[in-house]
Protein backbone atom coordinates (compact mmCIF):
# COMPACT_ATOMS: atom_id res chain seq x y z
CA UNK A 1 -13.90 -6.93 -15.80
CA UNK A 2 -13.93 -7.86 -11.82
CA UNK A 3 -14.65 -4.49 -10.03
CA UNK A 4 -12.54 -3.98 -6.74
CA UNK A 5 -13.28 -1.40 -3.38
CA UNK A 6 -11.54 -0.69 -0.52
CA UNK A 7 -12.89 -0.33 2.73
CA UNK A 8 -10.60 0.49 6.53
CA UNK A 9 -10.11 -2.81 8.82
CA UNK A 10 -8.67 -3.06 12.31
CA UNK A 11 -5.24 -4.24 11.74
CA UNK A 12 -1.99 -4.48 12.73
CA UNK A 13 -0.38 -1.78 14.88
CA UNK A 14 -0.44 1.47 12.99
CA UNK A 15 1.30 4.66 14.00
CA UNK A 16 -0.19 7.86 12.82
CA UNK A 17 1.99 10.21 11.09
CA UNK A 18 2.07 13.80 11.81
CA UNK A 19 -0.30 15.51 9.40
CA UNK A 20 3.09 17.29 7.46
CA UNK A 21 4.63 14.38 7.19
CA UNK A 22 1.11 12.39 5.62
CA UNK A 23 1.11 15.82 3.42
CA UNK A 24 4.57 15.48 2.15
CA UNK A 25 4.43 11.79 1.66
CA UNK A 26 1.04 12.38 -0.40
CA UNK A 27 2.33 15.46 -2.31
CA UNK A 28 5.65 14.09 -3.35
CA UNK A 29 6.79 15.50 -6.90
CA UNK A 30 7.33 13.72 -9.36
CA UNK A 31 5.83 10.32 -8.05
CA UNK A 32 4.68 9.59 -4.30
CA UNK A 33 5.97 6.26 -3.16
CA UNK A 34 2.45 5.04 -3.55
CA UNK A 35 3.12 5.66 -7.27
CA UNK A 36 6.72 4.02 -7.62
CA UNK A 37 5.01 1.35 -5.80
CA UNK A 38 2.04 0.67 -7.84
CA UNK A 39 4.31 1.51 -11.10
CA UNK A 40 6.92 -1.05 -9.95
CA UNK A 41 4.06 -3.92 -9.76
CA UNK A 42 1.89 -3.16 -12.51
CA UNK A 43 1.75 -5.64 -15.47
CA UNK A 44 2.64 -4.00 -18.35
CA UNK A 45 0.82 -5.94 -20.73
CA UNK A 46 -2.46 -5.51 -18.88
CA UNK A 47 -1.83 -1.96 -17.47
CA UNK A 48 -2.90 -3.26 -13.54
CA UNK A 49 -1.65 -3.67 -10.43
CA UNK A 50 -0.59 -7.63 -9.92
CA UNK A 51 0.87 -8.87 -6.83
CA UNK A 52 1.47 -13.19 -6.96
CA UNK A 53 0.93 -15.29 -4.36
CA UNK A 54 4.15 -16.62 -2.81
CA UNK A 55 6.36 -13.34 -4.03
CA UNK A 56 9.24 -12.70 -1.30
CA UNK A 57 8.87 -11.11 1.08
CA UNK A 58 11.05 -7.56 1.02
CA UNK A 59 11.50 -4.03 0.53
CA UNK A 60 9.48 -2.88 -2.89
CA UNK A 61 10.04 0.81 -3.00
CA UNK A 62 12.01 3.14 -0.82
CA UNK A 63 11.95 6.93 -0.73
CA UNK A 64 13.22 9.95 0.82
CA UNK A 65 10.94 12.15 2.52
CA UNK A 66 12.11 15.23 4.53
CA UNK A 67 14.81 13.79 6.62
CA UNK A 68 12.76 10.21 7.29
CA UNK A 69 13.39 7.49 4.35
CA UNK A 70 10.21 5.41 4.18
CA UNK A 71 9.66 2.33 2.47
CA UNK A 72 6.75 -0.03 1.43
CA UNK A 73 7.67 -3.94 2.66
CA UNK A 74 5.86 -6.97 1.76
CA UNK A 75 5.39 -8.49 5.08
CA UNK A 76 3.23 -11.31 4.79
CA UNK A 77 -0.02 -13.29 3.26
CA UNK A 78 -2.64 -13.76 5.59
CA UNK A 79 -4.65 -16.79 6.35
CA UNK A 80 -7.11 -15.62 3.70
CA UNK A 81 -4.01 -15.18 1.48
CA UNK A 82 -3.92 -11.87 0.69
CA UNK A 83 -0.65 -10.01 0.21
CA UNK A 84 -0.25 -7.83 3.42
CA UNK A 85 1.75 -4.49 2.18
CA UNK A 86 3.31 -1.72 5.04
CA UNK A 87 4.42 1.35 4.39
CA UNK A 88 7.48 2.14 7.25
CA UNK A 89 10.26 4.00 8.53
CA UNK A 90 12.40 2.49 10.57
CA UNK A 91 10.76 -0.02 12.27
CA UNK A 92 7.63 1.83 12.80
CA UNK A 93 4.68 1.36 9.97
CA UNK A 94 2.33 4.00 8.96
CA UNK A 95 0.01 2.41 6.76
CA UNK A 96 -0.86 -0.83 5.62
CA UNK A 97 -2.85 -2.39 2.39
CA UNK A 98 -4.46 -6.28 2.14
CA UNK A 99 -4.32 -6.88 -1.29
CA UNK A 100 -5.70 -10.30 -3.04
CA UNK A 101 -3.18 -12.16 -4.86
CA UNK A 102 -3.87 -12.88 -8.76
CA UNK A 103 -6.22 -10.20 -9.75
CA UNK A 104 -5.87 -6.98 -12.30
CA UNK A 105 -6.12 -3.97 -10.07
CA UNK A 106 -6.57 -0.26 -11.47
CA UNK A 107 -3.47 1.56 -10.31
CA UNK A 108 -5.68 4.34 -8.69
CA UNK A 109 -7.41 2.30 -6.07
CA UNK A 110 -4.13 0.92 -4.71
CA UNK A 111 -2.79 4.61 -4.54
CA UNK A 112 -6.40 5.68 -2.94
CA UNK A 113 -6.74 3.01 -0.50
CA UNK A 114 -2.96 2.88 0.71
CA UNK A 115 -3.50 6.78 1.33
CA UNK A 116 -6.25 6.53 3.40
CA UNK A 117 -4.41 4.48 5.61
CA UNK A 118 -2.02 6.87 5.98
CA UNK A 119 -3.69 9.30 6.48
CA UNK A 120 -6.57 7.40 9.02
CA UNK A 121 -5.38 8.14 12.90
CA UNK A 122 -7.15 5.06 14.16
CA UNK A 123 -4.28 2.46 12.92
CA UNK A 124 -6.75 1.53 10.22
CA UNK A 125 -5.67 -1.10 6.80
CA UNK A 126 -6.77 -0.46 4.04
CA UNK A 127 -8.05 -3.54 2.44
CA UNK A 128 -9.04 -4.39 -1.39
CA UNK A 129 -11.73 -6.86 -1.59
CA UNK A 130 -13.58 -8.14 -5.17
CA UNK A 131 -17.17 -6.21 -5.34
CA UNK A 132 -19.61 -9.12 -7.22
């Protein structure tokens, strides 16, 4: 099996969060949205995270959190055609995630790397690259 890593790129512009609100987001009960997110686009006959390459692109998950509703939008593929995720409120994004299209993801590195986005002050993505 292909292992995966994450590592924090200079991206897009990222607002930090106030460190309640990254708190609450993370600690959500019973699933996070990072959760619902990863649960809504894992394969269930292989048990990983999938994302295609030409999916549309829209709203995956949406959550309420304290009094903001937040939301995790595919925006884009890049030029090296990975699947640019956000995670927003309004119009303002908190976190992002570069995944690669096509490849069997465990669950728990998409929830670890989209979290320390989050919760990285710099405007930092998170992005998932194949280790060889």
């Amino acid at each position: 099996m292909t292992k995966f890593e994450f590592e924090l790129v200079k991206g897009g512009p990222l607002t930090a969060e106030s460190n309640s609100m990254v708190h609450d987001i993370i600690n959500t009960e019973p699933k996070n949205i990072f959760r619902k997110f990863i649960e809504k686009k894992t394969n269930y006959l292989t048990g990983y995270f999938e994302v295609g390459d030409r999916e549309a692109t829209v709203t995956q998950v949406e959550m309420d959190v304290g009094r903001k509703r937040y939301r995790i939008d595919l925006q884009k593929y890049n030029n090296n055609g990975a699947a640019n995720f956000n995670l927003q409120s309004g119009k303002t994004s908190y976190a992002a995630l570069f995944v690669p299209p096509n490849e069997e993801i465990p669950g728990d590195l998409i929830e670890e790397a989209f979290t320390e986005s989050l919760k990285n002050k710099n405007g930092m993505t998170a992005s998932i690259f194949k280790v060889y």
